[in-house]
C-alpha atoms as a PDB file:
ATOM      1  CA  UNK A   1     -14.531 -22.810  14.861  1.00  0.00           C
ATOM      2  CA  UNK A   2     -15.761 -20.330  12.080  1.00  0.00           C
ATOM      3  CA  UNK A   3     -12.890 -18.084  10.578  1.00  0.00           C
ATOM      4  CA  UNK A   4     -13.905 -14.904   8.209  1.00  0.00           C
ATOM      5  CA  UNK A   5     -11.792 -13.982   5.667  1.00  0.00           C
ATOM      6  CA  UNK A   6     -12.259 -10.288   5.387  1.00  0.00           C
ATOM      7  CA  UNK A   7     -11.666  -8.036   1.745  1.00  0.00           C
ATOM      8  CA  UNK A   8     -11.468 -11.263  -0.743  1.00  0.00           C
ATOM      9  CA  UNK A   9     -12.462  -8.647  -3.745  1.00  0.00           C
ATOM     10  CA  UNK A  10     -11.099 -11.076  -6.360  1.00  0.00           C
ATOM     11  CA  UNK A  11     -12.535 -14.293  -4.899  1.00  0.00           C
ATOM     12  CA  UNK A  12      -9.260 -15.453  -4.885  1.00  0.00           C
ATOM     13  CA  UNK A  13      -8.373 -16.506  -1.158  1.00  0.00           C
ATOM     14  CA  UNK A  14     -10.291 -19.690  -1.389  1.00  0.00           C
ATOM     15  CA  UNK A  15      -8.053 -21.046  -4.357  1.00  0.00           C
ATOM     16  CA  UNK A  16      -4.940 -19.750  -2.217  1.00  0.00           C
ATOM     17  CA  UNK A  17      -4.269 -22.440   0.456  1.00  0.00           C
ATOM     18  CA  UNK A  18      -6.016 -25.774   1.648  1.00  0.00           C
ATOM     19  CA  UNK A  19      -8.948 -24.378   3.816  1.00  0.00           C
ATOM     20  CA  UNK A  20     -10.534 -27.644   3.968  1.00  0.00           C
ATOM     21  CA  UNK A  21      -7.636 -28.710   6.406  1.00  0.00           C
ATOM     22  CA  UNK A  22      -9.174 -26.798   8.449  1.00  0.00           C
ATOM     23  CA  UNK A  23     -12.273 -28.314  11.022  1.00  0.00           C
ATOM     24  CA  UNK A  24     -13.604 -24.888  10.955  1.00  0.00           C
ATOM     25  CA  UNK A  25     -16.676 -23.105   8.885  1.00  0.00           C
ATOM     26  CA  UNK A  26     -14.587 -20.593   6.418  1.00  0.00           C
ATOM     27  CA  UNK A  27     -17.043 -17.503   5.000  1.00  0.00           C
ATOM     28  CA  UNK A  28     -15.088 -15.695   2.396  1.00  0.00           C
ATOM     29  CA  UNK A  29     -16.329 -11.926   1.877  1.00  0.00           C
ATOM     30  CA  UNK A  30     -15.797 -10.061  -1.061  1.00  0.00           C
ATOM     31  CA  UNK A  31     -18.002  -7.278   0.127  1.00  0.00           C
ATOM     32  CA  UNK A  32     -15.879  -4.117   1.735  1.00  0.00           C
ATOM     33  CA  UNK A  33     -16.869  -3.974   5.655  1.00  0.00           C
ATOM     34  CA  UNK A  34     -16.397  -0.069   6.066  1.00  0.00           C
ATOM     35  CA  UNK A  35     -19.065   0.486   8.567  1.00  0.00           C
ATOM     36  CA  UNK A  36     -18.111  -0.962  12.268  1.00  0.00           C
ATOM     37  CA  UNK A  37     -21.978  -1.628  13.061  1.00  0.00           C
ATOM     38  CA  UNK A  38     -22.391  -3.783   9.645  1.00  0.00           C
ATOM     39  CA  UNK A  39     -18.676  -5.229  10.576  1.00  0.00           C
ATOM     40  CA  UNK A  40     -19.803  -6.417  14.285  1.00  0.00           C
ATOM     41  CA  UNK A  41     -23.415  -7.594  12.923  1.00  0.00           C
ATOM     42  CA  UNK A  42     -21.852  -9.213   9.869  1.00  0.00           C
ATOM     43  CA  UNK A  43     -18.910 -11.022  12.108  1.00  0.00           C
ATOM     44  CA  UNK A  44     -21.033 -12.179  15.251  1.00  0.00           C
ATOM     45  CA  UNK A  45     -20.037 -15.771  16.060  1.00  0.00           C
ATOM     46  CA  UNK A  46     -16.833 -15.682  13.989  1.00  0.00           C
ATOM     47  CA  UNK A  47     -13.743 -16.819  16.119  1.00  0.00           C
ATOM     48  CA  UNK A  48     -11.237 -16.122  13.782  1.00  0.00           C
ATOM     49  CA  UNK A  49     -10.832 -13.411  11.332  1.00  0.00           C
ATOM     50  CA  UNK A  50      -8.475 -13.348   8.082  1.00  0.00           C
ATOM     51  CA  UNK A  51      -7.889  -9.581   7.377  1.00  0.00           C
ATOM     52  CA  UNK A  52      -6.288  -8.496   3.802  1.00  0.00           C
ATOM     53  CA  UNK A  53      -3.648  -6.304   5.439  1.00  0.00           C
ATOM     54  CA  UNK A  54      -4.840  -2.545   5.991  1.00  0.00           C
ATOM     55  CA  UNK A  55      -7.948  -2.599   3.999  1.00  0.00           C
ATOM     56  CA  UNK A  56     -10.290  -2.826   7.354  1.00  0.00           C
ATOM     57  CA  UNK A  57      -9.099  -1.643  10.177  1.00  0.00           C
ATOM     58  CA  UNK A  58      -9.550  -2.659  14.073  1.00  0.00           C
ATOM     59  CA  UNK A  59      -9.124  -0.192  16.214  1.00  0.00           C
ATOM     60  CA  UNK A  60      -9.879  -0.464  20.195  1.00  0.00           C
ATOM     61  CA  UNK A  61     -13.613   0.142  19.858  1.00  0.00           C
ATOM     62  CA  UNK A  62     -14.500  -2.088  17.220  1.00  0.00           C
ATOM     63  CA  UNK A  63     -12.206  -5.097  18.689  1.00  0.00           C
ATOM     64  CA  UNK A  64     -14.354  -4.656  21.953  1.00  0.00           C
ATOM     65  CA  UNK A  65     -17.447  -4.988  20.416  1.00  0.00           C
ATOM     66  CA  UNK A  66     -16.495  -8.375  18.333  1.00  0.00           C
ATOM     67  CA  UNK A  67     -16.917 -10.533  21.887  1.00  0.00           C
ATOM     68  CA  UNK A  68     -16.000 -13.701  20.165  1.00  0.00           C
ATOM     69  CA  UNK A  69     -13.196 -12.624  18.372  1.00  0.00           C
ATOM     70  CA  UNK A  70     -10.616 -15.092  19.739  1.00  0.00           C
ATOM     71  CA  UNK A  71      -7.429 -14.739  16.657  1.00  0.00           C
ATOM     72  CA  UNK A  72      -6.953 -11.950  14.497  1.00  0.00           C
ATOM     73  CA  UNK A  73      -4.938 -13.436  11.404  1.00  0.00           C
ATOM     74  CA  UNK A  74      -3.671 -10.168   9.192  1.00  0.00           C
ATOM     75  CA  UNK A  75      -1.539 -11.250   5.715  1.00  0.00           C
ATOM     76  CA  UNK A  76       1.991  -9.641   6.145  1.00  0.00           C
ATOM     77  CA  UNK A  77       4.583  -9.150   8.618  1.00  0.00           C
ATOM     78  CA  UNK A  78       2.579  -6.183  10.624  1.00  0.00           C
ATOM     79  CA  UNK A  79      -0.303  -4.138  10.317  1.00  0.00           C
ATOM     80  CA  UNK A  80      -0.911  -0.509  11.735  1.00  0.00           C
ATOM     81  CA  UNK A  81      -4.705  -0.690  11.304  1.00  0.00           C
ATOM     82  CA  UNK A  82      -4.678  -2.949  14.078  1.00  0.00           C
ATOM     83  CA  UNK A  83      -4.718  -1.820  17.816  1.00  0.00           C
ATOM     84  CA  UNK A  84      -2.299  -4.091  19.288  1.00  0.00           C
ATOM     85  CA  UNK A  85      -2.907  -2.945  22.848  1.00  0.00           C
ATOM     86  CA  UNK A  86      -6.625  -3.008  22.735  1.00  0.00           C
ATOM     87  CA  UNK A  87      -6.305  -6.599  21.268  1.00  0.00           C
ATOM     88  CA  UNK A  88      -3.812  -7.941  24.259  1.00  0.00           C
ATOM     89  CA  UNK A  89      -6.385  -6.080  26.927  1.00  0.00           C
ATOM     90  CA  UNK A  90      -9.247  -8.070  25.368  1.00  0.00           C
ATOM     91  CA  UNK A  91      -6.735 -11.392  25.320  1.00  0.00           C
ATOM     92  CA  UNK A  92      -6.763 -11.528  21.177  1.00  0.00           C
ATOM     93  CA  UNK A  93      -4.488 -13.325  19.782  1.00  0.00           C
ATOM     94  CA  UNK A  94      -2.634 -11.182  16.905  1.00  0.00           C
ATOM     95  CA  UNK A  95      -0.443 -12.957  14.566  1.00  0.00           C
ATOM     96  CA  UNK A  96       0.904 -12.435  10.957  1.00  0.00           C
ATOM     97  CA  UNK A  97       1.810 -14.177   7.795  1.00  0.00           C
ATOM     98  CA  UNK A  98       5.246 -14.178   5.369  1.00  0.00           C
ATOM     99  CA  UNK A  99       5.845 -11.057   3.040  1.00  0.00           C
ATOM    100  CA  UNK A 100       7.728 -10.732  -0.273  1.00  0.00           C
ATOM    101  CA  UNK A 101       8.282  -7.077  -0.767  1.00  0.00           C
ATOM    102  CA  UNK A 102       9.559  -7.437  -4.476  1.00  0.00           C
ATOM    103  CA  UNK A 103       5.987  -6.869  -5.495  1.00  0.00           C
ATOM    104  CA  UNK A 104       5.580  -3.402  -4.534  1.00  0.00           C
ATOM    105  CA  UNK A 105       9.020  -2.049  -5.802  1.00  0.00           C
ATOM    106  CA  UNK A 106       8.261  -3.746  -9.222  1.00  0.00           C
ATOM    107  CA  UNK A 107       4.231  -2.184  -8.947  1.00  0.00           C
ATOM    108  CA  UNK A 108       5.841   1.179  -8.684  1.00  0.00           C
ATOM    109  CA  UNK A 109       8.156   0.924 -11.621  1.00  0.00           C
ATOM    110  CA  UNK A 110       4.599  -0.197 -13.515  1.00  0.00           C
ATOM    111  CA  UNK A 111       3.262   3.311 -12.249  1.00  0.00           C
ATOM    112  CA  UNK A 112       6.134   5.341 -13.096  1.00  0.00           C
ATOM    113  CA  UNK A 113       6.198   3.874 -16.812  1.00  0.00           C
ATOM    114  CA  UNK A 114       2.171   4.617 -17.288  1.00  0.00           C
ATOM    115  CA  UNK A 115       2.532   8.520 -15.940  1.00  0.00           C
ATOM    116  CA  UNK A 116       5.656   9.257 -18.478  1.00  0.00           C
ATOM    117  CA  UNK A 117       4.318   7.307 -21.137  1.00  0.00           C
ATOM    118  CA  UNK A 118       0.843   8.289 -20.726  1.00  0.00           C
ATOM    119  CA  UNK A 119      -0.336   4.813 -20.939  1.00  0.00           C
ATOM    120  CA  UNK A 120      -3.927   4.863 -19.985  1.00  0.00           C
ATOM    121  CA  UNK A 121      -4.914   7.039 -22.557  1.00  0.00           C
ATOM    122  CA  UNK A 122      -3.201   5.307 -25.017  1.00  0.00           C
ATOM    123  CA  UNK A 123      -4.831   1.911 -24.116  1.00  0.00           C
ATOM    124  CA  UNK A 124      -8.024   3.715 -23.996  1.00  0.00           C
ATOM    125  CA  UNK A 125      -7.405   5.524 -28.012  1.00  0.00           C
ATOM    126  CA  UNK A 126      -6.304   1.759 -29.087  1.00  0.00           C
ATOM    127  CA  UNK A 127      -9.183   0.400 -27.469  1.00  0.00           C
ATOM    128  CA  UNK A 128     -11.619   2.497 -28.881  1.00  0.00           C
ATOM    129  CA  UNK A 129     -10.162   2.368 -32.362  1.00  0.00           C
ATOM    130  CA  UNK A 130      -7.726   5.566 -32.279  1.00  0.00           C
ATOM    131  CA  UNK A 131      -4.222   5.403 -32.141  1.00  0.00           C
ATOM    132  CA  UNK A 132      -1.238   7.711 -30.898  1.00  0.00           C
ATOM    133  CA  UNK A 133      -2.961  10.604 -29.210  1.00  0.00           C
ATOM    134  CA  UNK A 134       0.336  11.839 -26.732  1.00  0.00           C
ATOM    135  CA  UNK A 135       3.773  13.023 -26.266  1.00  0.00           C
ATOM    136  CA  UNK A 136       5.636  10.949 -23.335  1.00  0.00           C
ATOM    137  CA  UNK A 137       9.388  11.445 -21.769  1.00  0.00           C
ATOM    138  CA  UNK A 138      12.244   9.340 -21.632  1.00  0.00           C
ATOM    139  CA  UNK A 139      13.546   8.524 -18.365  1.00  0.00           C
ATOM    140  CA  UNK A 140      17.517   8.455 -18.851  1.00  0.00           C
ATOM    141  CA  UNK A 141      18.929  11.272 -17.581  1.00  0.00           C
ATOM    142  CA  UNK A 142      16.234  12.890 -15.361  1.00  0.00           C
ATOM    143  CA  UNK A 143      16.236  13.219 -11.784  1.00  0.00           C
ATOM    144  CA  UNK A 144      13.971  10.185 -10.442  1.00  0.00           C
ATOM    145  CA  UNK A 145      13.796  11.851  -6.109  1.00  0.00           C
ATOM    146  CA  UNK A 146      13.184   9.149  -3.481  1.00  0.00           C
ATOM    147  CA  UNK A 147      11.591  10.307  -0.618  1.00  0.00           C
ATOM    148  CA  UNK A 148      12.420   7.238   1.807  1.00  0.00           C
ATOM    149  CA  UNK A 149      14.960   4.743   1.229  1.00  0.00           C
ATOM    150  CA  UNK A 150      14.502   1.500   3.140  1.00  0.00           C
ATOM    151  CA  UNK A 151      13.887  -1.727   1.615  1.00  0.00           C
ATOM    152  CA  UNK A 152      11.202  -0.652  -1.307  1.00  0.00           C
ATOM    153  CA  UNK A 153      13.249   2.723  -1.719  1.00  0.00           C
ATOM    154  CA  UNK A 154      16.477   0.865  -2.277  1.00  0.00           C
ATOM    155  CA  UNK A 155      14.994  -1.885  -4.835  1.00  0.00           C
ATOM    156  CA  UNK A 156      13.117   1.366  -6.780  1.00  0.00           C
ATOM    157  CA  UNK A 157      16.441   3.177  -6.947  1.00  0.00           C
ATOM    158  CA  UNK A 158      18.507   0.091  -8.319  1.00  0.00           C
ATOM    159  CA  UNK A 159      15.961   0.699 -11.252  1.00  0.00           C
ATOM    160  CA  UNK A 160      16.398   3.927 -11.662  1.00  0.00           C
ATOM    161  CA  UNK A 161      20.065   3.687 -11.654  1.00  0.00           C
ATOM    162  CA  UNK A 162      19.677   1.156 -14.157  1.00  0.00           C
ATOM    163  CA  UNK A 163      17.549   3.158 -16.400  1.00  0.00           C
ATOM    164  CA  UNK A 164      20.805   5.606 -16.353  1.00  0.00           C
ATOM    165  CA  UNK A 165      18.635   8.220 -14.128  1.00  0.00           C
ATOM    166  CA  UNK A 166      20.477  10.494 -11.488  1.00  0.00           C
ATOM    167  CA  UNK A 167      18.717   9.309  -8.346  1.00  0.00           C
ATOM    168  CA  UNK A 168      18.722  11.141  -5.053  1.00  0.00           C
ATOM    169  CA  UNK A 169      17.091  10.489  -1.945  1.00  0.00           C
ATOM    170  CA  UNK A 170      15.643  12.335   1.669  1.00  0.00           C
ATOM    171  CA  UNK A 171      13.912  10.815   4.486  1.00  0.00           C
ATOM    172  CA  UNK A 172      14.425  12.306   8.035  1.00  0.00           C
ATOM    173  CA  UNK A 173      17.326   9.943   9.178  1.00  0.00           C
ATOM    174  CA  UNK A 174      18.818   8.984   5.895  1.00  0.00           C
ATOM    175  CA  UNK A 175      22.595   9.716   5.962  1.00  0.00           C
ATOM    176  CA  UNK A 176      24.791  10.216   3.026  1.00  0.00           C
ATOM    177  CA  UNK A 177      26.663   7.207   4.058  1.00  0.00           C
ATOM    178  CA  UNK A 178      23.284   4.981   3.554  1.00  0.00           C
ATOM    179  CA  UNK A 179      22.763   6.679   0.317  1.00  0.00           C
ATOM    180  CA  UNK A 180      26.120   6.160  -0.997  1.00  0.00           C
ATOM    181  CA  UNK A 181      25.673   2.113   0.000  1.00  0.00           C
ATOM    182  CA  UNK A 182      22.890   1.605  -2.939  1.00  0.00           C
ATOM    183  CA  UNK A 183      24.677   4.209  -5.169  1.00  0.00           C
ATOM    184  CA  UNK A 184      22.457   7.239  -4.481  1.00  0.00           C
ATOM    185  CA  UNK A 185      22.875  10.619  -3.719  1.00  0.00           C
ATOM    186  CA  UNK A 186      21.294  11.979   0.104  1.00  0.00           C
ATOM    187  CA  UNK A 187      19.995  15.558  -0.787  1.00  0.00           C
ATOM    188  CA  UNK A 188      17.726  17.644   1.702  1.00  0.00           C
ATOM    189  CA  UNK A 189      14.215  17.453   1.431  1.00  0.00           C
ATOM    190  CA  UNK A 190      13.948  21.283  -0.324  1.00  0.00           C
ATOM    191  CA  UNK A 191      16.518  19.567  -2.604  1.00  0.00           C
ATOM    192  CA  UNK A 192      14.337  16.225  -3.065  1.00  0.00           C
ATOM    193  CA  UNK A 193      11.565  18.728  -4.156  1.00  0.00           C
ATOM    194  CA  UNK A 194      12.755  21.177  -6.833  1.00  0.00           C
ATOM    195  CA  UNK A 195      14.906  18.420  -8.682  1.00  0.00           C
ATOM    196  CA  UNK A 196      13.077  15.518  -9.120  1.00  0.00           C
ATOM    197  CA  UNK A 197      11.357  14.730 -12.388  1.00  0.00           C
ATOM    198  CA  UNK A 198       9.687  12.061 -10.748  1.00  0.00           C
ATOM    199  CA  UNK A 199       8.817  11.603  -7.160  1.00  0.00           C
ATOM    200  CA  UNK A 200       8.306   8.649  -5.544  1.00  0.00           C
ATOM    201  CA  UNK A 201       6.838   8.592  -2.119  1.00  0.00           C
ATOM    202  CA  UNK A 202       8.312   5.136  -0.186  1.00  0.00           C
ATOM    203  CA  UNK A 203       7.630   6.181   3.499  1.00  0.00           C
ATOM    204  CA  UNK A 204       5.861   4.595   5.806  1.00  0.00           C
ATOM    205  CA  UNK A 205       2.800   6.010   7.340  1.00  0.00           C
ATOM    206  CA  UNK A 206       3.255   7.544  11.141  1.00  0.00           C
ATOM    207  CA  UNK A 207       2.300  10.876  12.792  1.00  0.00           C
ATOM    208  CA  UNK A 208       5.767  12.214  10.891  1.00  0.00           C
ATOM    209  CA  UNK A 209       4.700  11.435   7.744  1.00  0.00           C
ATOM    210  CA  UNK A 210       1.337  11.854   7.624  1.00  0.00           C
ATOM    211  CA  UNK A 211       0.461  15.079   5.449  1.00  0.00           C
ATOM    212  CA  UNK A 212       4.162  15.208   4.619  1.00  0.00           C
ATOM    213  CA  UNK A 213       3.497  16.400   0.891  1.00  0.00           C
ATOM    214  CA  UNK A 214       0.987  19.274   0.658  1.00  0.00           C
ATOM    215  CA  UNK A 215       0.199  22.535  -1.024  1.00  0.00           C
ATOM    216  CA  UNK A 216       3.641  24.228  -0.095  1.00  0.00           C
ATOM    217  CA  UNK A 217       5.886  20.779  -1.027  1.00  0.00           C
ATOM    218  CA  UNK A 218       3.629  20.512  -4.232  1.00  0.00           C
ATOM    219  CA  UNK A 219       4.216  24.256  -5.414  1.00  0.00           C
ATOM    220  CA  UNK A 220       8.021  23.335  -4.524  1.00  0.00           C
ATOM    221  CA  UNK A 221       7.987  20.647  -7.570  1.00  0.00           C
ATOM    222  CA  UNK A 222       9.057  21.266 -10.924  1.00  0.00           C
ATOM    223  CA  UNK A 223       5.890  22.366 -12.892  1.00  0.00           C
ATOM    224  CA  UNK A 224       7.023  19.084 -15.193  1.00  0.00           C
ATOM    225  CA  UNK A 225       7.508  16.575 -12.118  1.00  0.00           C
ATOM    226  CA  UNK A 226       5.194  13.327 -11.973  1.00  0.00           C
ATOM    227  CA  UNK A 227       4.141  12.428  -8.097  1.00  0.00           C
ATOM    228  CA  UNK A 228       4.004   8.683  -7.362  1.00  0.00           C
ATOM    229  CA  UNK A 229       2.940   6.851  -4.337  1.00  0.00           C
ATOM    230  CA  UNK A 230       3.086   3.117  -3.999  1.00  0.00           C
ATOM    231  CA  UNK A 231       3.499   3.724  -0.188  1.00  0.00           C
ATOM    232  CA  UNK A 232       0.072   5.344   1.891  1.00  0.00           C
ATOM    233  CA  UNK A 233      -2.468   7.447   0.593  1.00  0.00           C
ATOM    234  CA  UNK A 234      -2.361  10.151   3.832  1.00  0.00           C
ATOM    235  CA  UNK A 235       1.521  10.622   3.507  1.00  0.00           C
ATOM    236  CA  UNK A 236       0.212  13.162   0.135  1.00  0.00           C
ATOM    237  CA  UNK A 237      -2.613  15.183   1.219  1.00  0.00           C
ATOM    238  CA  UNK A 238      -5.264  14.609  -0.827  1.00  0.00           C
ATOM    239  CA  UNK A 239      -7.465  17.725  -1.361  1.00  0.00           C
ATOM    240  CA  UNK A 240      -3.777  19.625  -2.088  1.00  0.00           C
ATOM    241  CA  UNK A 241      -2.983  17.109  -4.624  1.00  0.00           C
ATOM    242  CA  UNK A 242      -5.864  17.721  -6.640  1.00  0.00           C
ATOM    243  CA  UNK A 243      -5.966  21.234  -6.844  1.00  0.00           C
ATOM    244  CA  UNK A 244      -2.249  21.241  -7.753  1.00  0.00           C
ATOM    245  CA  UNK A 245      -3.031  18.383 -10.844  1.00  0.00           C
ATOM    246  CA  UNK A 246      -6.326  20.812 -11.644  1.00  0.00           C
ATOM    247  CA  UNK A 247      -3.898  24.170 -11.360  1.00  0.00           C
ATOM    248  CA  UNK A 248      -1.440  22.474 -13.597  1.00  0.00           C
ATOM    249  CA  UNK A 249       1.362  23.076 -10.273  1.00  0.00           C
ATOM    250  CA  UNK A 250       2.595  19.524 -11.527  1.00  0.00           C
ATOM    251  CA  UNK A 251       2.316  17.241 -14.617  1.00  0.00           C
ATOM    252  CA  UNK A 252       0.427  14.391 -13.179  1.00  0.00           C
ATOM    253  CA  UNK A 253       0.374  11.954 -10.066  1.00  0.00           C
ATOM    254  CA  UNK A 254       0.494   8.028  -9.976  1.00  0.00           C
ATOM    255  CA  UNK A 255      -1.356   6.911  -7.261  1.00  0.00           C
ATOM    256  CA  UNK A 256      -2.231   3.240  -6.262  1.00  0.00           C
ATOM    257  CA  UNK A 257      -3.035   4.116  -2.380  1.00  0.00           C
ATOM    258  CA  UNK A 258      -5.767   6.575  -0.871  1.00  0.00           C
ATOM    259  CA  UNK A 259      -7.333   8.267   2.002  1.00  0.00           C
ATOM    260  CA  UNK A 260     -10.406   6.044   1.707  1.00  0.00           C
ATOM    261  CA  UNK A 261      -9.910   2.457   0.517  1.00  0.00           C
ATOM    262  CA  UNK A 262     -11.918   1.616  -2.019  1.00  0.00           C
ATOM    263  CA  UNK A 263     -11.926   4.650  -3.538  1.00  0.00           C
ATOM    264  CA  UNK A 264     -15.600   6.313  -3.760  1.00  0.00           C
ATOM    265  CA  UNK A 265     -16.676   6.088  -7.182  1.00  0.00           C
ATOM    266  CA  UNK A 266     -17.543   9.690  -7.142  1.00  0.00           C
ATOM    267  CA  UNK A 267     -13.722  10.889  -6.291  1.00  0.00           C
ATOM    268  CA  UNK A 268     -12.182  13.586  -8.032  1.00  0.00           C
ATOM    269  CA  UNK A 269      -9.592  11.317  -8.837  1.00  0.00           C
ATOM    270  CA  UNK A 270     -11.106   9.270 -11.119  1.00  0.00           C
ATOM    271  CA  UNK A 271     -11.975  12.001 -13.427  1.00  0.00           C
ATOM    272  CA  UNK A 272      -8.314  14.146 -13.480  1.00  0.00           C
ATOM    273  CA  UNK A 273      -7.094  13.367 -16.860  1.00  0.00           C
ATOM    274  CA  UNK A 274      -3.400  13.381 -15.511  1.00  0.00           C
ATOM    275  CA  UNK A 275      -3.537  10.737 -13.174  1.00  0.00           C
ATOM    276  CA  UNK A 276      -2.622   7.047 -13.672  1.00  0.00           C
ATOM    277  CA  UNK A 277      -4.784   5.522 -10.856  1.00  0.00           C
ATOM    278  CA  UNK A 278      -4.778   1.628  -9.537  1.00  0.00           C
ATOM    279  CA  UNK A 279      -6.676  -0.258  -6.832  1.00  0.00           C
ATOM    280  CA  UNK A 280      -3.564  -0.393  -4.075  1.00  0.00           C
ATOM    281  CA  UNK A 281      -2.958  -3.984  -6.083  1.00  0.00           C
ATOM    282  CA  UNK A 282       1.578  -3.099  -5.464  1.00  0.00           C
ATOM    283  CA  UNK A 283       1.902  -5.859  -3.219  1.00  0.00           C
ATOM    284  CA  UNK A 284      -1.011  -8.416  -4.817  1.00  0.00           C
ATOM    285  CA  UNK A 285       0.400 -10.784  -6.781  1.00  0.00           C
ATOM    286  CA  UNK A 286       0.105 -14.374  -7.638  1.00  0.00           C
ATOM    287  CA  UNK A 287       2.895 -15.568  -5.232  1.00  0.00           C
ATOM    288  CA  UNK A 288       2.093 -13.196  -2.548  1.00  0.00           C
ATOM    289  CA  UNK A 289      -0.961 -14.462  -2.248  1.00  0.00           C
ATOM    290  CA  UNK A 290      -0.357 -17.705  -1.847  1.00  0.00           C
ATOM    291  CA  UNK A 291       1.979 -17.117   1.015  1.00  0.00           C
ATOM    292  CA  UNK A 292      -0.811 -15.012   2.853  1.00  0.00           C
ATOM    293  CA  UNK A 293      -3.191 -17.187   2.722  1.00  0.00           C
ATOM    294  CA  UNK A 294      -0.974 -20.509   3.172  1.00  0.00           C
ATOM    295  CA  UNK A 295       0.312 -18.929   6.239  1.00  0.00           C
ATOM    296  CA  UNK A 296      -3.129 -17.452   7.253  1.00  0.00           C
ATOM    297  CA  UNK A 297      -4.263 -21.472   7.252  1.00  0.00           C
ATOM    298  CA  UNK A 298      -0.905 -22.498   9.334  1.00  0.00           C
ATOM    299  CA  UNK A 299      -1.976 -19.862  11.804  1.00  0.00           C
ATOM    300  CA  UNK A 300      -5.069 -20.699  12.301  1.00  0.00           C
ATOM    301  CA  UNK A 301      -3.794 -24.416  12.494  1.00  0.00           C
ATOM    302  CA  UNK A 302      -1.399 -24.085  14.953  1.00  0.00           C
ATOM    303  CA  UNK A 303      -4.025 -21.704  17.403  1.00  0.00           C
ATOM    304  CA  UNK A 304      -6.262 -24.200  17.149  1.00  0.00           C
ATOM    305  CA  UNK A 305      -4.027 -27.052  17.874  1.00  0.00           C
ATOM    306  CA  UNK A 306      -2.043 -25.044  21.514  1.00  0.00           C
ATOM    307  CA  UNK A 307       1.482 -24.617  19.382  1.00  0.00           C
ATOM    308  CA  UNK A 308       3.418 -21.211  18.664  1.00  0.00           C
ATOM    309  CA  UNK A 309       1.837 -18.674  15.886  1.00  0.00           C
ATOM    310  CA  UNK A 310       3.488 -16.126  13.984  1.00  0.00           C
ATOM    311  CA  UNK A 311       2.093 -13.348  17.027  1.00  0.00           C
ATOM    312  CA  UNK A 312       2.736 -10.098  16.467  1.00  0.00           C
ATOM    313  CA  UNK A 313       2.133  -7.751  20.352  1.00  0.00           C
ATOM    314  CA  UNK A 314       2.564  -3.773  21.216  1.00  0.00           C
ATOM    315  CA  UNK A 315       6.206  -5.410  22.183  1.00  0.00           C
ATOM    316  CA  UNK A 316       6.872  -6.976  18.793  1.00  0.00           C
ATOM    317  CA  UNK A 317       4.967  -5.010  16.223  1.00  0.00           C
ATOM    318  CA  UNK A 318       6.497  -7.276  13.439  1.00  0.00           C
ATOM    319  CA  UNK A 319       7.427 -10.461  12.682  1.00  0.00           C
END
């Protein structure tokens, strides 16, 4: 059996989980796949494949052309890159891996911090031998908006509430009933908009949410209001964004998720002095890994051996 593990940018996997308990050839690529004819000449004779959640995805044409694809292993409890139908047609096995969702909640409280306190330049004036070069804002008693309020909305509002910040929240089902259970405030989305000091986008990505933040949503913000999202890059439309952070229609963005993962090193992004960018890193940390990849191993184990795997179908989109 030879198993690819897909996206390993940090070399990390292999010092994860016990691959050698494995009787299988394991090829660990740090290189990005993006292009489906290098992905199907690069993965030819691979029956297993470890993917690093959404960062390549599978959709129905490219999992017909990997013919000896037999398990598709992706690290957390789903994975929307992934076309579950197309995989069942073509009798791939789909399963998934344990989650801890702590990691993003406390990545976007890292974000929020660096926008108001304009860390990144600072670090970059210390570094280079300079030293306070900004003004930054406190956080107590400013409007911190939630747009979603599930499980990651809910842990980044307990923060906020903490921080002594008035902390509202919209999504299109939440009810003020919901709110009131974690100690928020359910406000409509116009609401969510021209109130919040800081925005944080918490959604998850589907044809509703996709372009859910553009030019007229952006113009709706307070001129002052920082834009962060921890959640999916196409939820915030991109091209909008910038020209409202070049127009000065907001104060700045926090981003750690994008259109196109990795971001091109020629995006406009990287060189918009009020944005506090990271590598989509909210969910990678030390003990997150090492559940992925654990899990990824038992998976494999337990396909190879005939007993039950973590399967995720069209059915059961989650585990």
């Amino acid at each position: 059996m030879r198993v690819a593990v897909l996206d390993d940018y940090q070399h990390a996997a292999a010092g994860f989980a016990d691959w050698g308990s494995l009787d299988a050839e394991v090829t660990f690529f740090d290189r990005h796949l993006a292009d489906d004819d290098d992905l199907v000449t690069t993965l030819a004779g691979y029956d297993v494949i470890v993917a690093m959640r959404e960062r390549t995805p599978f959709p129905a044409e490219l999992l017909t052309r990997l013919t000896d694809l037999r398990l598709l292993v992706t690290t957390g409890s789903g994975n929307a890159a992934i076309d579950l139908k197309a995989a069942a047609a073509l009798d791939i096995t789909v399963c998934a891996t344990g989650y801890l969702s702590n990691a993003a909640s406390e990545h976007t409280w890292a974000m929020i911090l660096a926008a108001a306190r304009h860390l990144p330049a600072e670090f970059a004036s210390v570094a280079a031998g300079g030293w306070q070069r900004t003004v930054g804002i406190g956080l107590a008693g400013r409007t911190l908006g939630l747009m979603g309020l599930g499980r990651l909305g809910s842990a980044v509002a307990k923060v906020g509430l903490a921080f002594d910040m008035d902390v509202i929240a919209w999504s299109q089902h939440l009810t003020p009933e919901r709110a009131a259970e974690i100690g928020v405030r359910a406000v409509s989305k116009a609401e969510l908009l021209a109130q919040s000091d800081v925005l944080s986008v918490l959604l998850v990505l589907s044809g509703r949410t996709r372009g859910l933040i553009g030019a007229s949503e952006l113009r709706a913000m307070k001129p002052s209001a920082i834009l962060v999202n921890s959640s999916r890059g196409p939820i915030v439309d991109e091209t909008d964004l910038i020209q409202a952070l070049r127009d000065g229609v907001i104060a700045g963005a926090a981003l750690d998720v994008f259109d196109v993962e990795p971001l091109p090193a020629d995006h406009p992004f990287r060189s918009l002095p009020t944005v506090v960018l990271t590598p989509h890193i909210g969910y990678v940390i030390d003990e997150q890994y090492r559940i992925f990849y654990t899990d990824a191993v038992e998976d494999i184990a337990r396909f190879a051996a005939g007993t039950p795997v973590r399967v995720i179908t069209p059915e059961r989109p989650r585990v």
